[in-house]
N, C-alpha and C. Protein backbone atom coordinates (compact mmCIF):
# COMPACT_ATOMS: atom_id res chain seq x y z
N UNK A 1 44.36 25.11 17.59
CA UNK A 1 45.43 24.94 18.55
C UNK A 1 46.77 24.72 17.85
N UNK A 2 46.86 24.07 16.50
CA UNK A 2 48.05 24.02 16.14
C UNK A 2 48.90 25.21 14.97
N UNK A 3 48.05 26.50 15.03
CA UNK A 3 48.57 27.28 14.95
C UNK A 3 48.84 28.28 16.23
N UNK A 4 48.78 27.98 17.46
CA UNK A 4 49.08 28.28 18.44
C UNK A 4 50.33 28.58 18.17
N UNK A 5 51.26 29.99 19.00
CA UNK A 5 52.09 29.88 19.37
C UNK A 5 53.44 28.75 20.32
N UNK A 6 54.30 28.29 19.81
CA UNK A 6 54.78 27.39 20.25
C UNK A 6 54.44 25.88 20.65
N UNK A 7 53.30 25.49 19.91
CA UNK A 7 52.59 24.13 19.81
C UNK A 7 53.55 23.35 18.99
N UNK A 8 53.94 22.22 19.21
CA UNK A 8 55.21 21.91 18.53
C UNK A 8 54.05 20.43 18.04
N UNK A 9 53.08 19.95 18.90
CA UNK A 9 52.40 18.54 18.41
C UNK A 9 51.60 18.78 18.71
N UNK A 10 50.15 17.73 18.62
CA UNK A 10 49.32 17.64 19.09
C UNK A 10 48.46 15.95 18.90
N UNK A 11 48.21 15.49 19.87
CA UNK A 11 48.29 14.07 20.26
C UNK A 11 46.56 13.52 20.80
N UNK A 12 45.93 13.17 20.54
CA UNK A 12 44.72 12.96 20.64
C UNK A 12 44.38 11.45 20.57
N UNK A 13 42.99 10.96 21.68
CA UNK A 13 42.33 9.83 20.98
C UNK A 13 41.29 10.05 21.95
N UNK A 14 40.21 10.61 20.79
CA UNK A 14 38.98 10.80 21.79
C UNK A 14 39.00 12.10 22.11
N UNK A 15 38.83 11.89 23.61
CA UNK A 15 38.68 13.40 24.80
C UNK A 15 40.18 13.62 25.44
N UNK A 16 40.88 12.34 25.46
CA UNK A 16 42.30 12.72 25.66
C UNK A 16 43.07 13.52 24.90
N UNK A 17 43.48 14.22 25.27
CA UNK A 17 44.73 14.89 23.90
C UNK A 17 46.17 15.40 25.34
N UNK A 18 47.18 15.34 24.26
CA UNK A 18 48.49 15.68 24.98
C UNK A 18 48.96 17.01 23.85
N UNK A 19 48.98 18.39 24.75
CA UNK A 19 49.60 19.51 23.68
C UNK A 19 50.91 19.60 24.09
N UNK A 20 51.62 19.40 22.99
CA UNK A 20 53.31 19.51 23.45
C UNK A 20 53.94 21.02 22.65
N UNK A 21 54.68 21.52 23.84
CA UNK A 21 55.04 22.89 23.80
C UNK A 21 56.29 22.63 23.64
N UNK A 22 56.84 23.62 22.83
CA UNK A 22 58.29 23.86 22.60
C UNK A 22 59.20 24.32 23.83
N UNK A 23 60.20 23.65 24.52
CA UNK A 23 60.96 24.17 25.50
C UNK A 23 60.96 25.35 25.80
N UNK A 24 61.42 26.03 26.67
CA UNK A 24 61.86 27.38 26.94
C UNK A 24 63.76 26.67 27.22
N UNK A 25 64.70 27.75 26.59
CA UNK A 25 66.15 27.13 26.20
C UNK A 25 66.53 27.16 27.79
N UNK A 26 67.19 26.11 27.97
CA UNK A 26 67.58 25.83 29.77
C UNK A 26 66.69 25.65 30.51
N UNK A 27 65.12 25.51 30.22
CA UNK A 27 64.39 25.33 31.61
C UNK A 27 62.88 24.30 30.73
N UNK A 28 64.00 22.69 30.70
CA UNK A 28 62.53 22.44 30.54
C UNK A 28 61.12 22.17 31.47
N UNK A 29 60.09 22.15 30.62
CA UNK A 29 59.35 21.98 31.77
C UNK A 29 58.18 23.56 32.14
N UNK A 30 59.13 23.95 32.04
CA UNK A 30 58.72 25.39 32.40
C UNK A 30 57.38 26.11 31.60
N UNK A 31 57.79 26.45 30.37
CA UNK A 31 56.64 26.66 29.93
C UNK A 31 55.68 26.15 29.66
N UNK A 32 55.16 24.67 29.92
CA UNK A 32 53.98 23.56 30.18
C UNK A 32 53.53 24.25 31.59
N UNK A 33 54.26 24.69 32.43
CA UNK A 33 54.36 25.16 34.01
C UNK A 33 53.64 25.93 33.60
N UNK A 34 54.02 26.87 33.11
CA UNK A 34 53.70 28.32 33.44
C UNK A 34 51.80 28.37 32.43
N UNK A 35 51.89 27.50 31.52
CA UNK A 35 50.41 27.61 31.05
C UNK A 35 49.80 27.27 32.21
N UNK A 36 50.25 25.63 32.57
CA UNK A 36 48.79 25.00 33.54
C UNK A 36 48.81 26.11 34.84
N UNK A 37 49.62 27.14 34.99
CA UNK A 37 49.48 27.92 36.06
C UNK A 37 48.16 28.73 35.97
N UNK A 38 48.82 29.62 34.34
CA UNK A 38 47.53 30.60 33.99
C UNK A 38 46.13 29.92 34.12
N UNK A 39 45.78 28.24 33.42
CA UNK A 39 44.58 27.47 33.27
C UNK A 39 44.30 27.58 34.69
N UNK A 40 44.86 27.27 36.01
CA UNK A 40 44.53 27.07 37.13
C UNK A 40 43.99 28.56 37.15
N UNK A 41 44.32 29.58 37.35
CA UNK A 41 44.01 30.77 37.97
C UNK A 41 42.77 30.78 37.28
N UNK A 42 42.68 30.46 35.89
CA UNK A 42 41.16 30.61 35.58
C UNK A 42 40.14 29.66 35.59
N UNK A 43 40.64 28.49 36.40
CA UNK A 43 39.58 27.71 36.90
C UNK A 43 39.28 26.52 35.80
N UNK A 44 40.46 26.24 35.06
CA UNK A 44 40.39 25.20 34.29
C UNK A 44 41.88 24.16 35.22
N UNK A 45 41.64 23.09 35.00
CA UNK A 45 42.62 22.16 35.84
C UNK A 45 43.04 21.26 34.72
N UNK A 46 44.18 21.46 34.33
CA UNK A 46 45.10 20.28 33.43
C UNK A 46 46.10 19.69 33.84
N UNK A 47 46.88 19.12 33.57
CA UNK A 47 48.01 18.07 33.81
C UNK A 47 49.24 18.62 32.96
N UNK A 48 50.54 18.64 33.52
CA UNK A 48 51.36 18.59 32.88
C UNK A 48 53.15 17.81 33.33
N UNK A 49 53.40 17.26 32.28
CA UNK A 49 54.26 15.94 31.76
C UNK A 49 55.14 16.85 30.93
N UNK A 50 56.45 17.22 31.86
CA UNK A 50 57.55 17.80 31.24
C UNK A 50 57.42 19.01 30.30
N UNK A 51 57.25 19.30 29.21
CA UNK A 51 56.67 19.80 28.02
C UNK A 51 55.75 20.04 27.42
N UNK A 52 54.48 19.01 28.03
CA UNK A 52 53.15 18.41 27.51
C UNK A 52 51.83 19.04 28.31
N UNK A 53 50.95 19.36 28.03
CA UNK A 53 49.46 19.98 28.73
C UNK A 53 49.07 18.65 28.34
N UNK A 54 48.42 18.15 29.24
CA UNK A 54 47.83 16.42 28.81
C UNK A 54 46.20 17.59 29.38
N UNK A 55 45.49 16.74 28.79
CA UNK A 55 43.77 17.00 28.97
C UNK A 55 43.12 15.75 29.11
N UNK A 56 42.21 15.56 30.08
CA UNK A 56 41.58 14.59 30.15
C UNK A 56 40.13 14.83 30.75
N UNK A 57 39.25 15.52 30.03
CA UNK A 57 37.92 15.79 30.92
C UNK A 57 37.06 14.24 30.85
N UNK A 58 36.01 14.85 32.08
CA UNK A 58 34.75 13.57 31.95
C UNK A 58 33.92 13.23 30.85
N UNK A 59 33.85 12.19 30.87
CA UNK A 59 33.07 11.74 29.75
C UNK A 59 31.80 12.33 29.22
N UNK A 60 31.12 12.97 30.66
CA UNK A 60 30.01 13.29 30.56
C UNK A 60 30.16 14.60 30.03
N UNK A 61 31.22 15.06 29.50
CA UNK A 61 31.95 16.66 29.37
C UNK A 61 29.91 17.11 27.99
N UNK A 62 29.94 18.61 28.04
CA UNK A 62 28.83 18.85 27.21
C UNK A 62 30.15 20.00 26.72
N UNK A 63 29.41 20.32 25.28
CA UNK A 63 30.08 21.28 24.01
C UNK A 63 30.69 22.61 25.02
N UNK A 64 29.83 22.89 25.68
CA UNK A 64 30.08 24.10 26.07
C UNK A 64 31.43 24.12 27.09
N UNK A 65 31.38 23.03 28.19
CA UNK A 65 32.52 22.69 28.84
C UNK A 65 33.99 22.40 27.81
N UNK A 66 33.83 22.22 26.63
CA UNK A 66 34.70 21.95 25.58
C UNK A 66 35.19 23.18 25.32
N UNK A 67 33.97 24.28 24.93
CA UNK A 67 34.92 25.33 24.36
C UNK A 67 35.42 26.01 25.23
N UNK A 68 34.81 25.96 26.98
CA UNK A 68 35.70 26.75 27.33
C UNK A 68 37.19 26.13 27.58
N UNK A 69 37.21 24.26 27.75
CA UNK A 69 38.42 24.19 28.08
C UNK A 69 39.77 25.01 26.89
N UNK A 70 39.12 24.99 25.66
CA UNK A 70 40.05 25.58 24.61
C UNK A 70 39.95 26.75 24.47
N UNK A 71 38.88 27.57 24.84
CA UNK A 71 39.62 28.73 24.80
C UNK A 71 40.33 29.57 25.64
N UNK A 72 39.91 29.08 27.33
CA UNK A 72 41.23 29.05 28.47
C UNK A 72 42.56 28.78 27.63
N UNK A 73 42.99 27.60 27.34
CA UNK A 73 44.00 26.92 27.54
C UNK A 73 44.70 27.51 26.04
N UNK A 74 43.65 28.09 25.41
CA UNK A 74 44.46 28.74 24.37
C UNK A 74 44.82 29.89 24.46
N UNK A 75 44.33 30.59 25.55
CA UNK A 75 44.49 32.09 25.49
C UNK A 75 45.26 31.96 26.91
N UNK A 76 45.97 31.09 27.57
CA UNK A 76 47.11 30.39 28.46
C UNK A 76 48.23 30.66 27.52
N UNK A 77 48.00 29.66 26.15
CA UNK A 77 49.11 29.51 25.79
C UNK A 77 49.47 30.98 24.72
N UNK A 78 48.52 31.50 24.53
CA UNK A 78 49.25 32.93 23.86
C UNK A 78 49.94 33.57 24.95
N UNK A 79 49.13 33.65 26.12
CA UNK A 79 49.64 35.07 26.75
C UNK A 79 51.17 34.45 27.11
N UNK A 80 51.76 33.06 27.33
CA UNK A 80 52.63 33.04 27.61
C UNK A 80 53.81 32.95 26.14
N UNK A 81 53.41 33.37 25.19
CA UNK A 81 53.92 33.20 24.06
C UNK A 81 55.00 34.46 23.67
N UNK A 82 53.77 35.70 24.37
CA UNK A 82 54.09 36.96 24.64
C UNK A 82 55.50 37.68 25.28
């Protein structure tokens, strides 16, 4: 994830993590928007805090629920990189 396009941090403890995206110039907010949009359409549900994709799955989360949340949310954040 942190060679992701436009990943500016990445913030973790545990299962929490906060991915912070680089502005879009004049509209912040926006491109955190426009990922958790793509994640929604594909049936992943995240949070987003200005700039930030916050993640917070259940505890009970298994490997497989893991990779897909990352590879949704990574292939979110390319296509909007594009």
């Amino acid at each position: 994830m942190r060679s992701a396009p436009n990943v500016v941090d990445i913030r973790n403890h545990g299962l929490i993590a906060g991915i912070e995206l680089a502005p879009l110039a004049g509209k912040p907010g926006e491109r955190a928007m426009r990922v958790f949009r793509r994640c929604f359409d594909d049936g992943l549900l995240v949070r987003v805090t200005g700039d930030i994709v916050a993640l917070s799955p259940p505890l009970i989360i298994e490997k497989s629920h893991v990779d897909r949340i990352f590879t949704t949310l990574g292939d979110a954040i390319h296509k909007e990189a594009a």
